[in-house]
C-alpha atoms as a PDB file:
ATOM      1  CA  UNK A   1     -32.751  61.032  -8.318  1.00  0.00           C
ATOM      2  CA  UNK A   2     -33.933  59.854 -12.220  1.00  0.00           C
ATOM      3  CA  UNK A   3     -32.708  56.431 -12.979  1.00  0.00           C
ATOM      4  CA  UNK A   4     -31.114  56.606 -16.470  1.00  0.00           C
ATOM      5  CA  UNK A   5     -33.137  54.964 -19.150  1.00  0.00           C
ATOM      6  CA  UNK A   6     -31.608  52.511 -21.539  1.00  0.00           C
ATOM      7  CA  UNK A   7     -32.461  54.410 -25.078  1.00  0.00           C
ATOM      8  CA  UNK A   8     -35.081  52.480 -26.771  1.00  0.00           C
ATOM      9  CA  UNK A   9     -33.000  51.687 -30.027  1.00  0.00           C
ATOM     10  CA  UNK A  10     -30.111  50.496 -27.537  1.00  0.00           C
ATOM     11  CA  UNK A  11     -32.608  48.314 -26.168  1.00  0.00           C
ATOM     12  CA  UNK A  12     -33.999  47.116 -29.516  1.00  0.00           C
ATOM     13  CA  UNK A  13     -30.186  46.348 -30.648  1.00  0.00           C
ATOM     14  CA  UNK A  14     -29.430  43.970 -27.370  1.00  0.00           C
ATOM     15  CA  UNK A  15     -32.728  41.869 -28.539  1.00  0.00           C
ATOM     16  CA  UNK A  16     -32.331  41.542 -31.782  1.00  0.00           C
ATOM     17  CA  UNK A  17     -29.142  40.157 -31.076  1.00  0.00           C
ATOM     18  CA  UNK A  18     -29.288  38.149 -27.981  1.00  0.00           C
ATOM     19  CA  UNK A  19     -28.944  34.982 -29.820  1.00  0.00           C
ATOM     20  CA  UNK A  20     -25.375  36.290 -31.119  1.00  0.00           C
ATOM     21  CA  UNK A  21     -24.494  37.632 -27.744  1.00  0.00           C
ATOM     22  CA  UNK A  22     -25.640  33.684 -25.548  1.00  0.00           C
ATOM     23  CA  UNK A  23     -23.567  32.226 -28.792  1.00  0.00           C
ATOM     24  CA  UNK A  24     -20.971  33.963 -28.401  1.00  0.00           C
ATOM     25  CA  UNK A  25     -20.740  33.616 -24.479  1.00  0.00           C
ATOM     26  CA  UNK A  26     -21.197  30.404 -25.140  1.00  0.00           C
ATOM     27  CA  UNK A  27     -18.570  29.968 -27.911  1.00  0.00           C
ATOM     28  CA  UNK A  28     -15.933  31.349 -24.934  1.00  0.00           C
ATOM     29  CA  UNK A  29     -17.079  29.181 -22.273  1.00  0.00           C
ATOM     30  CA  UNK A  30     -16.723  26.269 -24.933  1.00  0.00           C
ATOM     31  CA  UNK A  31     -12.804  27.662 -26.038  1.00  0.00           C
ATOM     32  CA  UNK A  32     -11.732  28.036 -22.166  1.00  0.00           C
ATOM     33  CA  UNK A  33     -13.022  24.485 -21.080  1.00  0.00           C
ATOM     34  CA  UNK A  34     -11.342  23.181 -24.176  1.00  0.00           C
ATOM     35  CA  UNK A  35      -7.848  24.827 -23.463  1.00  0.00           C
ATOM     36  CA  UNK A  36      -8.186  24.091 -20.111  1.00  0.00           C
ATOM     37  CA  UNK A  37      -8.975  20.361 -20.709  1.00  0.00           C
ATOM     38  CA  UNK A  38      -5.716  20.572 -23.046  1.00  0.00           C
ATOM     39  CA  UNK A  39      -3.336  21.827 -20.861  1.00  0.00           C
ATOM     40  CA  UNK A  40      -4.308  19.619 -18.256  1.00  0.00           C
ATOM     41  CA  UNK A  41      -3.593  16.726 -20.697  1.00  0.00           C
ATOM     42  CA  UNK A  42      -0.498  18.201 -22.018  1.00  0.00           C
ATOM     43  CA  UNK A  43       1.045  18.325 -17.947  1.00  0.00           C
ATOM     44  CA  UNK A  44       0.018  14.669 -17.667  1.00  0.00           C
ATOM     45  CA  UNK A  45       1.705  13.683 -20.842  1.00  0.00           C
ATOM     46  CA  UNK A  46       4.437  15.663 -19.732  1.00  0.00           C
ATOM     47  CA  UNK A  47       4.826  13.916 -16.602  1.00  0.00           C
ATOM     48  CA  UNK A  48       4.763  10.182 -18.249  1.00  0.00           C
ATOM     49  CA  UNK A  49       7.100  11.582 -20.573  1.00  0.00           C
ATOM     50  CA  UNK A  50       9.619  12.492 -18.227  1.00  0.00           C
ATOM     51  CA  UNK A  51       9.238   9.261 -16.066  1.00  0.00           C
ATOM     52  CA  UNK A  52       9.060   6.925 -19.236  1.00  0.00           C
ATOM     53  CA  UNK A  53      12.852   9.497 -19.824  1.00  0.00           C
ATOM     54  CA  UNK A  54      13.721   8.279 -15.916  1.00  0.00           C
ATOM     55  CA  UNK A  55      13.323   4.692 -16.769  1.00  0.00           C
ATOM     56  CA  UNK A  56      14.940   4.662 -20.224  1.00  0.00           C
ATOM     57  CA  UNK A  57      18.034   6.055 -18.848  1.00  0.00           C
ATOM     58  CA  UNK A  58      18.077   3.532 -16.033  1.00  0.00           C
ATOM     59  CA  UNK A  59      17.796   0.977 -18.276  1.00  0.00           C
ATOM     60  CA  UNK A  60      20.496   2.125 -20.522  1.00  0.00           C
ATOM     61  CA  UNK A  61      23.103   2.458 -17.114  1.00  0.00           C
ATOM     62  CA  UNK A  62      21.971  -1.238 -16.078  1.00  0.00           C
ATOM     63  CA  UNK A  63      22.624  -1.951 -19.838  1.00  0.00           C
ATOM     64  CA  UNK A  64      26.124  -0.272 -20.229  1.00  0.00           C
ATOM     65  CA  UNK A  65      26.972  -1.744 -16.778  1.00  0.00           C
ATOM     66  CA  UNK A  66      26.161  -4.952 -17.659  1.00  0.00           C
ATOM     67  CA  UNK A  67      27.706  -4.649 -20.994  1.00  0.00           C
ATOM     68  CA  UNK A  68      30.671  -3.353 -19.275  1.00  0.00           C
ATOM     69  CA  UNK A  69      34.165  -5.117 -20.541  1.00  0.00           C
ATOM     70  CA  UNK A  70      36.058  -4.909 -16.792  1.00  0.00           C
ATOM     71  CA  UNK A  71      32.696  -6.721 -15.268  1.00  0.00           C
ATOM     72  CA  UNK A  72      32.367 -10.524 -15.046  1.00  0.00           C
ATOM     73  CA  UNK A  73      28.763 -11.672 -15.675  1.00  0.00           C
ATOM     74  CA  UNK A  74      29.429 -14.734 -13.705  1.00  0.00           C
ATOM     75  CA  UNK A  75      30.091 -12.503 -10.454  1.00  0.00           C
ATOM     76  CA  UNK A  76      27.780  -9.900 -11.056  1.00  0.00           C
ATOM     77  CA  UNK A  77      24.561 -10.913  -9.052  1.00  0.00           C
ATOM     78  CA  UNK A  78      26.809 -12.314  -6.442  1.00  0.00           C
ATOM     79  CA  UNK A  79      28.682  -8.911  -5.982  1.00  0.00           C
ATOM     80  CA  UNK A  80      25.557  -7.132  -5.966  1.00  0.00           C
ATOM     81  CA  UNK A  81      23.970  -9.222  -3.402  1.00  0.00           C
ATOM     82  CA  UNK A  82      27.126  -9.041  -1.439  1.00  0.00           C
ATOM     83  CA  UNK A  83      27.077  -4.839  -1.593  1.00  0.00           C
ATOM     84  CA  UNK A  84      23.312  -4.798  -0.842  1.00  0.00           C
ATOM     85  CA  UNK A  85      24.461  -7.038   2.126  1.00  0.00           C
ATOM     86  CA  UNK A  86      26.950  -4.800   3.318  1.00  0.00           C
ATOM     87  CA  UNK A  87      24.353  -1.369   2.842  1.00  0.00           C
ATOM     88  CA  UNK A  88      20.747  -2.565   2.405  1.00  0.00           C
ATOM     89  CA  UNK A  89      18.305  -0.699   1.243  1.00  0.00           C
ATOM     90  CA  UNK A  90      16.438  -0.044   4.263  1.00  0.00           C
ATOM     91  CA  UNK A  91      17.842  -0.932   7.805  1.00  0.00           C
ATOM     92  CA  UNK A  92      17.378  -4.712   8.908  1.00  0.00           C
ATOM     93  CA  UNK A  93      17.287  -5.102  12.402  1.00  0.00           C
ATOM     94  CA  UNK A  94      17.831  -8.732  12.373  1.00  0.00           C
ATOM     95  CA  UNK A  95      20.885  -8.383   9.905  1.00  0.00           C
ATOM     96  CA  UNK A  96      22.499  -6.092  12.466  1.00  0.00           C
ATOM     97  CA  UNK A  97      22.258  -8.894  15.186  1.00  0.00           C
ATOM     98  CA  UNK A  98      23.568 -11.087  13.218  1.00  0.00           C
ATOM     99  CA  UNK A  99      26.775  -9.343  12.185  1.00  0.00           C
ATOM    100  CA  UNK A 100      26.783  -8.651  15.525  1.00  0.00           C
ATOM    101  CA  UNK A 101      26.563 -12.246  16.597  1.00  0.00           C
ATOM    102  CA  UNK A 102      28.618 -13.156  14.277  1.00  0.00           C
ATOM    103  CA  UNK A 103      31.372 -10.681  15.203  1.00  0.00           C
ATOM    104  CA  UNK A 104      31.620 -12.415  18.705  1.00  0.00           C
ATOM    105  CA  UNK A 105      32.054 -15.602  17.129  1.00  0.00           C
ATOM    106  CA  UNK A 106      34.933 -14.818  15.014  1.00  0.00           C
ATOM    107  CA  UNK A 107      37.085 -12.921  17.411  1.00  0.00           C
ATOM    108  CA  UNK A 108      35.895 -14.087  21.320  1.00  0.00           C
ATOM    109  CA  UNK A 109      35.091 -10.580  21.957  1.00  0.00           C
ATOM    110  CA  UNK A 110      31.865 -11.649  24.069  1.00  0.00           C
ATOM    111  CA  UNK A 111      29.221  -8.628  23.249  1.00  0.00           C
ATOM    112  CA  UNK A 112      26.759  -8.504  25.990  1.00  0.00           C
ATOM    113  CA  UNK A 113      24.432  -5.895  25.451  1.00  0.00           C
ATOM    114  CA  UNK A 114      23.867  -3.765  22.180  1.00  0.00           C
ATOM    115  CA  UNK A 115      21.312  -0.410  22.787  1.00  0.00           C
ATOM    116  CA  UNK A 116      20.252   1.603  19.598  1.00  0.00           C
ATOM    117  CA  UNK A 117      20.659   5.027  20.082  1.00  0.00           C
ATOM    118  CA  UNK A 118      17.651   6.735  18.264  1.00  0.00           C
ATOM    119  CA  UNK A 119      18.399  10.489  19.009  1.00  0.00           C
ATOM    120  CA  UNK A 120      21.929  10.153  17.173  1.00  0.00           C
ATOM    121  CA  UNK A 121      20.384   8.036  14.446  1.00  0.00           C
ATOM    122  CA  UNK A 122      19.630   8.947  11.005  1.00  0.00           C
ATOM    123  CA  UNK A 123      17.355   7.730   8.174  1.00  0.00           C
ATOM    124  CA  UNK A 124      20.509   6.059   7.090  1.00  0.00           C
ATOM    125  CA  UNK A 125      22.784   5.724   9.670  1.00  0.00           C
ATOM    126  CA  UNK A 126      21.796   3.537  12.936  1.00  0.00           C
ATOM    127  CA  UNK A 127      24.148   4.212  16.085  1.00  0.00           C
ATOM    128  CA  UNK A 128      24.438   1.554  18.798  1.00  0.00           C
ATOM    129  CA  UNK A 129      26.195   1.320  22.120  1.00  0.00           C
ATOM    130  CA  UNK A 130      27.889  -2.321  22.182  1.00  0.00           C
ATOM    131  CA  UNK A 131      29.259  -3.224  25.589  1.00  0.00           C
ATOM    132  CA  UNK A 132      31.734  -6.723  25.496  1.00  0.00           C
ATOM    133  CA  UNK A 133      34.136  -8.310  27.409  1.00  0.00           C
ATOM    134  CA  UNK A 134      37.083  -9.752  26.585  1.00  0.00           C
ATOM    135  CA  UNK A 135      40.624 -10.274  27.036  1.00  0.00           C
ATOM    136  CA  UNK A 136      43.648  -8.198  24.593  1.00  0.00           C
ATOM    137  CA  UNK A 137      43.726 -10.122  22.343  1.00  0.00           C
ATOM    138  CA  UNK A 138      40.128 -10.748  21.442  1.00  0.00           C
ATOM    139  CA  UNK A 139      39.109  -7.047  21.590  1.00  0.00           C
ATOM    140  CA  UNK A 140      42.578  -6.537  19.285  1.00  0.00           C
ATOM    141  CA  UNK A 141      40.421  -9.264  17.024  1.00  0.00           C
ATOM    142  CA  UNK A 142      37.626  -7.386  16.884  1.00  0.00           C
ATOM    143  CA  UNK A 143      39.000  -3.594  16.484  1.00  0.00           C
ATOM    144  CA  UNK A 144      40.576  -5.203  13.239  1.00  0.00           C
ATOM    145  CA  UNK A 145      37.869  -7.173  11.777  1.00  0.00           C
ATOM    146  CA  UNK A 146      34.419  -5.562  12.816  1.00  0.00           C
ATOM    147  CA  UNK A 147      34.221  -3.043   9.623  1.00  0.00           C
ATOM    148  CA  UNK A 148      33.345  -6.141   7.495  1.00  0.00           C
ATOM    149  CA  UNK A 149      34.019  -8.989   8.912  1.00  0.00           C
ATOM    150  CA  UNK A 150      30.255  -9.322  10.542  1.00  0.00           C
ATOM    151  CA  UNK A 151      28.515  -9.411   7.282  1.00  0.00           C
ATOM    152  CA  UNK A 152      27.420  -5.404   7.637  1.00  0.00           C
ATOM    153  CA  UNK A 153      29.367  -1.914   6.792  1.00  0.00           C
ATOM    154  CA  UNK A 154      30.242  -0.527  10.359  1.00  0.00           C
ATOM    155  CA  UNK A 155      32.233   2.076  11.658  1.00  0.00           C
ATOM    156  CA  UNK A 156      33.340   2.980  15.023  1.00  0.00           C
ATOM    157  CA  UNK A 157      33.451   6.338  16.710  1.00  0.00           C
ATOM    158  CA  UNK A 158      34.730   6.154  19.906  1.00  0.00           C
ATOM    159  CA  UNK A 159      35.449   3.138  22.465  1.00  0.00           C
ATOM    160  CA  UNK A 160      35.146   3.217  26.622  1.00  0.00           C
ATOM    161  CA  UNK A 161      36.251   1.559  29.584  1.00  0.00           C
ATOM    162  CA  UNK A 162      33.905   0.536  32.547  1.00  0.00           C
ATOM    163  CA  UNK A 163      35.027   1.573  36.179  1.00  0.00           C
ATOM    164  CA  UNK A 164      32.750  -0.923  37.682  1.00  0.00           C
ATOM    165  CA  UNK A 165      33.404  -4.419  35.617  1.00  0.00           C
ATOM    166  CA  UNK A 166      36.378  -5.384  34.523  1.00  0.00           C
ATOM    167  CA  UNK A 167      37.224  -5.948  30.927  1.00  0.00           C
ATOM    168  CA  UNK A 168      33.850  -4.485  30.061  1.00  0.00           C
ATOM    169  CA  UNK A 169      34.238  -2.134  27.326  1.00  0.00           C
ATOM    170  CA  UNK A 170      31.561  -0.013  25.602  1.00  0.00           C
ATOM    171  CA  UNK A 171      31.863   0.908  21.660  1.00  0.00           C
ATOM    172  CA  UNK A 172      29.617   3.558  19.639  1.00  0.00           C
ATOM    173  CA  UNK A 173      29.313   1.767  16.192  1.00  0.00           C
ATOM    174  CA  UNK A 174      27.131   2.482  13.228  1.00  0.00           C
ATOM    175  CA  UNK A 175      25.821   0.708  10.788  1.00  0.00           C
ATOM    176  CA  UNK A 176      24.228   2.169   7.172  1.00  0.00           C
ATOM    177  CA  UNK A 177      21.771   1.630   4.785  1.00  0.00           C
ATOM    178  CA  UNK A 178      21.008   3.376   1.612  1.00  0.00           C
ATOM    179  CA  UNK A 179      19.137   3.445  -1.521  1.00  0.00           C
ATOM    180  CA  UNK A 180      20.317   3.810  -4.604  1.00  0.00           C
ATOM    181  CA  UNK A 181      18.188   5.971  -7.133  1.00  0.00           C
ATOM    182  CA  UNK A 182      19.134   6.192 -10.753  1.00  0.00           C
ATOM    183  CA  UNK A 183      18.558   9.743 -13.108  1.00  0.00           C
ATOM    184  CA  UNK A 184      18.892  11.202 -16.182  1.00  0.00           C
ATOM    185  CA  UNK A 185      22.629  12.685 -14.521  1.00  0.00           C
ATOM    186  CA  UNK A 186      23.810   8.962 -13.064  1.00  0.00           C
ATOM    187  CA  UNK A 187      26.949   8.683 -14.323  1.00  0.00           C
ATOM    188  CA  UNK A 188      28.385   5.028 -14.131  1.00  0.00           C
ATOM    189  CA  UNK A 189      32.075   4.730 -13.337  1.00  0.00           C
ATOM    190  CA  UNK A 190      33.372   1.565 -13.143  1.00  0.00           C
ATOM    191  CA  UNK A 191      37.016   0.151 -12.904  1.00  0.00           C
ATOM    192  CA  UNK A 192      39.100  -2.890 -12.013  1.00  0.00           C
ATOM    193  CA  UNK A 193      39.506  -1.475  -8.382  1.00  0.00           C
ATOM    194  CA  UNK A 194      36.130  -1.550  -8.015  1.00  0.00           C
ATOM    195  CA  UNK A 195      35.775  -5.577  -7.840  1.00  0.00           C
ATOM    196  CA  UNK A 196      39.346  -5.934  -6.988  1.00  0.00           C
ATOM    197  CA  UNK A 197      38.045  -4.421  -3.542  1.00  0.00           C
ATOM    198  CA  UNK A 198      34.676  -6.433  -3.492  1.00  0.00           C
ATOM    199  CA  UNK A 199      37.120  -9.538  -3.903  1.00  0.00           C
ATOM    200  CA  UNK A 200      39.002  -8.728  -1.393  1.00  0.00           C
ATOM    201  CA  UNK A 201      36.380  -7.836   0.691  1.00  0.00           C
ATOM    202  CA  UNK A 202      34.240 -11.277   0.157  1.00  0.00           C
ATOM    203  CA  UNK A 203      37.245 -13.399   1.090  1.00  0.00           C
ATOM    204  CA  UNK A 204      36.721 -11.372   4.750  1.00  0.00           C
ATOM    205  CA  UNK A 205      33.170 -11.409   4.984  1.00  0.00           C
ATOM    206  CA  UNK A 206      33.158 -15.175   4.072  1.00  0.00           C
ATOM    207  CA  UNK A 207      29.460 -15.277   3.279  1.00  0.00           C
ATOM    208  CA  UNK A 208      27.534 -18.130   1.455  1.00  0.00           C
ATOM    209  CA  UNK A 209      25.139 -16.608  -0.663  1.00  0.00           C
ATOM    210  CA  UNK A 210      23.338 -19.679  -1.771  1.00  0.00           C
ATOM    211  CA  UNK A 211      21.767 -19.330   2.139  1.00  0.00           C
ATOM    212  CA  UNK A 212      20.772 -15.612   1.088  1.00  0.00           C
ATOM    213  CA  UNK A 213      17.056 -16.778   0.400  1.00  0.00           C
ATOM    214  CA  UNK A 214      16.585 -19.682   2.345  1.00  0.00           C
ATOM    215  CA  UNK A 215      15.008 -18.274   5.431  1.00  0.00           C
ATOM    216  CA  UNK A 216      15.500 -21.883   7.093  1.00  0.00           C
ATOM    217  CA  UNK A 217      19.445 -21.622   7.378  1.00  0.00           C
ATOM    218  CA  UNK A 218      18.654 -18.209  10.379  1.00  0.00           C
ATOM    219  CA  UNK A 219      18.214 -19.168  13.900  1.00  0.00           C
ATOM    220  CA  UNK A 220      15.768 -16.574  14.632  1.00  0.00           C
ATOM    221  CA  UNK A 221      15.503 -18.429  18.157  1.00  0.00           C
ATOM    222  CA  UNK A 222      18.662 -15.743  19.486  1.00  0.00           C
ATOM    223  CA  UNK A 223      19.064 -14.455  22.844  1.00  0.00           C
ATOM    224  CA  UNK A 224      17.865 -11.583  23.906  1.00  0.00           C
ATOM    225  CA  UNK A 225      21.199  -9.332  25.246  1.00  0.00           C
ATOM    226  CA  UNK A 226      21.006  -7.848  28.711  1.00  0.00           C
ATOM    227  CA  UNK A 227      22.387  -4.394  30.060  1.00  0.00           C
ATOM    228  CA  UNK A 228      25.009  -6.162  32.507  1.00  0.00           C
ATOM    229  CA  UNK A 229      25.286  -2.550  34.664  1.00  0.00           C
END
């Protein structure tokens, strides 16, 4: 079989104008790098626009918040270190011992052994078993105090009765955490409720924040609970 032939004038043409046809290759390579290199800067500017967006608009909530006519200045940081108190950002172990502890104190409902239960636990929900003893009146103490009172937001779901120990009883609380993340869609309510209830809600908790920070005023030194079964 013949091989076809490129025509001698067809062959003439492509050298006489190889320079135009490398420029113009060349010209295209140059154009895509260029729109490439300018769409890629475009997306990043893009990107720092719409966080630089993010943090304006956080900055104008804080702003209107603080600006806020039903807010007191004075009470402000306090209430917000109270409400970070009650849901922290991320879980504190320590802080749950303590409200724990601290429950005990205020009621004489002796808690005994406290076991985190991991499978029913959530990034921001922590389930424990408590198991206490104590007599009517202190457990009465504690059913009506222990959603605040211990310095922590906890809830109970469902309280039992041991066969083998008297007055031992066993209660599934949990406590929460949760961050709070600000967009272009937050939209701030606020009303006189609001820190009526925080008011209302210190006077339970009874908490000093000037020992917030100083690390020196926590016994870390507690004892470790044991499974009394």
């Amino acid at each position: 079989m013949k091989k076809r032939r490129i025509k001698p004038y067809l062959h003439q043409l492509i050298y006489k104008n190889l320079v135009y046809l490398i420029s113009f290759a060349l010209i295209f390579v140059f154009f895509f790098l260029v729109i490439k290199i300018g769409l890629g800067k475009i997306l990043i500017l893009e990107i720092k626009n719409k966080s630089l967006t993010s943090d304006i608009n956080a900055l104008q909530t804080k702003y209107n918040l603080l600006n806020n006519p039903l807010i007191l200045k004075e009470n402000l940081d306090e209430d917000i270190a109270f409400l970070n108190q009650l849901i922290p950002n991320v879980e504190d172990y320590f802080s749950i011992i303590y409200a724990l502890e601290n429950l005990s104190q205020k009621t004489n409902f002796n808690i005994v052994s406290y076991n985190i239960n991991l499978s029913s636990s959530t990034k921001n929900r922590l389930k424990l078993l408590v198991s206490g003893i104590g007599d009517t009146n202190s457990f009465m103490n504690f059913l009506e105090t222990y959603n605040f009172a211990g310095g922590r937001l906890i809830t109970a779901e469902k309280v039992s009765l041991s066969p083998q120990i008297p007055n031992l009883i066993g209660i599934n609380l949990t406590f929460y955490n949760k961050k709070i993340t600000y967009n272009s869609q937050t939209n701030v309510k606020v009303n006189e409720n609001i820190f009526e209830k925080i008011s209302s809600l210190k006077k339970i908790v009874s908490f000093n924040f000037g020992e917030v920070s100083n690390e020196e005023s926590y016994d870390i030194n507690y004892q470790k609970k044991t499974n009394p079964f």
